[in-house]
N, C-alpha and C. Protein backbone atom coordinates (compact mmCIF):
# COMPACT_ATOMS: atom_id res chain seq x y z
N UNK A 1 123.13 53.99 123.08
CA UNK A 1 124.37 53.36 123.48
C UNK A 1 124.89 53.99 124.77
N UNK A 2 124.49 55.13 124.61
CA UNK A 2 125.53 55.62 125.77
C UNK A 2 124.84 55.46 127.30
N UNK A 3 123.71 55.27 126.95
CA UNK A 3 122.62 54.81 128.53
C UNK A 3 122.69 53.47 128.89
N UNK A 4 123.17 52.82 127.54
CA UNK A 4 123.29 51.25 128.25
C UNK A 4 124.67 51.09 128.88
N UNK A 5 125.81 51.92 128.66
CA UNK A 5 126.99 52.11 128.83
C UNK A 5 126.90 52.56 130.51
N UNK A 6 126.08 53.83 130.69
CA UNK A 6 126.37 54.20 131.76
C UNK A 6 125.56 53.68 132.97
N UNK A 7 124.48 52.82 132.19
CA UNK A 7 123.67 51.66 133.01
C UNK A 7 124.72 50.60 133.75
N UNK A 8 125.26 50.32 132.46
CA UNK A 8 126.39 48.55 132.71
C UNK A 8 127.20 49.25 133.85
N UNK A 9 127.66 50.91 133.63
CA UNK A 9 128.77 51.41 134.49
C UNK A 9 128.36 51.12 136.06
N UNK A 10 127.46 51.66 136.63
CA UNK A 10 126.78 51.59 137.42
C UNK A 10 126.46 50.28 137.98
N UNK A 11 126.40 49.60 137.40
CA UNK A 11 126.06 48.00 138.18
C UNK A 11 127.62 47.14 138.27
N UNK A 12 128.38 47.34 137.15
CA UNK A 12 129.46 46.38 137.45
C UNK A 12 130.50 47.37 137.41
N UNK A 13 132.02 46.66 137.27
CA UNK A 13 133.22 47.11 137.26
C UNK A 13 133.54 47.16 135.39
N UNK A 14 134.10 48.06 134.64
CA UNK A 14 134.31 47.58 133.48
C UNK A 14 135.48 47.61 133.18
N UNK A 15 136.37 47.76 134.11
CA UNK A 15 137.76 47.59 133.68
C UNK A 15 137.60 46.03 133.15
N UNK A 16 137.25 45.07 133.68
CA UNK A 16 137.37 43.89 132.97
C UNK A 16 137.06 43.99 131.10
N UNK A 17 135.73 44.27 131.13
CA UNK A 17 135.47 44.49 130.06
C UNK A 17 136.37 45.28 128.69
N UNK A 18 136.99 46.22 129.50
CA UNK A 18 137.84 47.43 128.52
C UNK A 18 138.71 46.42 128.17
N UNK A 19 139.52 45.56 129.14
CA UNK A 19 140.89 44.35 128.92
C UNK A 19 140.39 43.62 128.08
N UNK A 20 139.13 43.11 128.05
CA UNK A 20 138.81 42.01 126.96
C UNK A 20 138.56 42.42 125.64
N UNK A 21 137.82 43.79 125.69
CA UNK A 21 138.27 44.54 124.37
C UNK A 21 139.57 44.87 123.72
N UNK A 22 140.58 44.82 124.69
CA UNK A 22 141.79 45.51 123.96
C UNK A 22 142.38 43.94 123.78
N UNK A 23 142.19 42.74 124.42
CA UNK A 23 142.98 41.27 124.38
C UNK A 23 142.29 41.37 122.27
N UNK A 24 140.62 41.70 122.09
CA UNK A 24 140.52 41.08 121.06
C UNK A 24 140.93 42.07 119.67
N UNK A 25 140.79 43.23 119.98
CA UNK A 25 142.00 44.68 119.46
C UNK A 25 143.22 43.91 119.08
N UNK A 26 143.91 43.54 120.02
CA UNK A 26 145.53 42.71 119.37
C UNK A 26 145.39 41.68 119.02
N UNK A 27 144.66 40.53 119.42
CA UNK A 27 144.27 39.66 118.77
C UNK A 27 144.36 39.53 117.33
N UNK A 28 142.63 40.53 116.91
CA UNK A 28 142.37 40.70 115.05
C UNK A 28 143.58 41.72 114.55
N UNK A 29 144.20 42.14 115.60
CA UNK A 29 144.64 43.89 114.47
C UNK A 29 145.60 43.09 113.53
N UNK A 30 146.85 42.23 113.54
CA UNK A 30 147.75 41.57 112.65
C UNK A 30 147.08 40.72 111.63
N UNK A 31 145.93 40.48 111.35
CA UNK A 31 145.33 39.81 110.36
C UNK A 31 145.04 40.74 109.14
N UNK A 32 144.21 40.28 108.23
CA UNK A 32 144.17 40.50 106.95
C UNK A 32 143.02 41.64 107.22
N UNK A 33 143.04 42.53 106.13
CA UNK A 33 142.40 43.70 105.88
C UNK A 33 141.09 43.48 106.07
N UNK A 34 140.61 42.51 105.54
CA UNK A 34 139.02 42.72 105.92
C UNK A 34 138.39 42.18 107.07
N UNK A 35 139.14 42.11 108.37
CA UNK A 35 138.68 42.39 109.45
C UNK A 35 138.49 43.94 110.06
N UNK A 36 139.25 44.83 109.21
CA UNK A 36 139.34 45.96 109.81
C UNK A 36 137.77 46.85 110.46
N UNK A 37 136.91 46.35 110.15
CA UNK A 37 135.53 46.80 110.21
C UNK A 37 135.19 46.29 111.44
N UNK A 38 135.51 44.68 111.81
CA UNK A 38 135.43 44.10 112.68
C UNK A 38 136.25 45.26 114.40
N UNK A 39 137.16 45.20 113.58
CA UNK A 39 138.14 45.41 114.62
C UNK A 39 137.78 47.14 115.44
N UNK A 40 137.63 47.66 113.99
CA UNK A 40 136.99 49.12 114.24
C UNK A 40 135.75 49.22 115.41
N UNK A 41 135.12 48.46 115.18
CA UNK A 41 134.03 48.25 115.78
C UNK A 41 134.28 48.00 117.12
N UNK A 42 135.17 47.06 117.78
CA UNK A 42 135.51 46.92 119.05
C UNK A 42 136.41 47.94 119.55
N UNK A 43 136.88 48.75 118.37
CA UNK A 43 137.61 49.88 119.25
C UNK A 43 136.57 51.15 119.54
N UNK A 44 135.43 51.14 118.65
CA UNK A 44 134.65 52.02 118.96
C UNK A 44 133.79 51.62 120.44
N UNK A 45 133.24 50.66 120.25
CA UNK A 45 133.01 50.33 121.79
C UNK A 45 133.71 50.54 123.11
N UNK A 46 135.37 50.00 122.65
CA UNK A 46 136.10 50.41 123.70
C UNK A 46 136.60 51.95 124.34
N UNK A 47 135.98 52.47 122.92
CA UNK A 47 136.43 53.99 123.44
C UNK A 47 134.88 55.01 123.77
N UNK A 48 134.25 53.86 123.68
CA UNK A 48 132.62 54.61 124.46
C UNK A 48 132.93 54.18 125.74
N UNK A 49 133.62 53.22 125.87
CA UNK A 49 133.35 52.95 127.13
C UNK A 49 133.70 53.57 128.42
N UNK A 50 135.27 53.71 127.71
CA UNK A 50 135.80 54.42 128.64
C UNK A 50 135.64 55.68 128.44
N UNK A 51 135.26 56.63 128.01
CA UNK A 51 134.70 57.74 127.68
C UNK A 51 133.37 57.94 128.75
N UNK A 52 132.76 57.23 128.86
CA UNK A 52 131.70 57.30 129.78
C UNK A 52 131.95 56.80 131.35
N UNK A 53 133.59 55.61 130.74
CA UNK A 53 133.70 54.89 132.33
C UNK A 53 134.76 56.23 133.65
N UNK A 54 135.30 56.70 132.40
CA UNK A 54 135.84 58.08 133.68
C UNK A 54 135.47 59.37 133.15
N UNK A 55 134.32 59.15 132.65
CA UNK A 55 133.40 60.49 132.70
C UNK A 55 133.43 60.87 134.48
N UNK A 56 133.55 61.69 135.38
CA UNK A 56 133.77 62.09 136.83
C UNK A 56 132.45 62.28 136.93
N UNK A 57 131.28 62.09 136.66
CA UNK A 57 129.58 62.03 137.17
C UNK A 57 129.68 60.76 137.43
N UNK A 58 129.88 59.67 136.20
CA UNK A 58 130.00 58.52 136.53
C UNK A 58 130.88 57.91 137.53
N UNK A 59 131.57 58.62 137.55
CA UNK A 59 132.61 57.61 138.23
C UNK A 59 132.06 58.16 139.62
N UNK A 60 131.78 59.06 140.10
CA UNK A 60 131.27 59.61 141.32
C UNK A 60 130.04 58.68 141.92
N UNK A 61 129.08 58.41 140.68
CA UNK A 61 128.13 57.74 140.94
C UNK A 61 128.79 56.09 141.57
N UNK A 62 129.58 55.51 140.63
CA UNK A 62 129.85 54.36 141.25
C UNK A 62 130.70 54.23 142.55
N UNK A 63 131.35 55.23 143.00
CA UNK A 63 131.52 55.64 144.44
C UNK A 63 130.64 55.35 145.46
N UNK A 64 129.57 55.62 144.99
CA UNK A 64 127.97 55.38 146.38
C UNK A 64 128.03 54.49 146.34
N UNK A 65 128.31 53.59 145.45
CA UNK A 65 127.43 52.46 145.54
C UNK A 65 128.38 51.17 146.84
């Protein structure tokens, strides 16, 4: 996960991506309990992401480019 993360970092911008994670975060979070797995799941993504997206190697790297 975390190489495809810092792959995607490197080629695009992911602030978009982080926003569309957090639009579907508020989206499911007011619904019924057994989305919570669902929902977990996009917050775990969202917090790899950015975890890796201002990691300062990475972010240095997408500087060159």
């Amino acid at each position: 996960m975390d190489s495809i993360i810092i792959f995607l970092d490197t080629i695009i911008n992911l602030n978009p991506i982080i926003n569309f994670l957090d639009s579907i975060i508020d989206f499911l979070d007011p619904t019924v309990n057994f989305l919570d797995p669902i929902i977990n799941f996009f917050r775990y993504i969202k917090h790899q992401i950015e975890q890796k997206y201002l990691n300062d190697d990475v972010f240095e790297r997408i500087k060159r480019f």
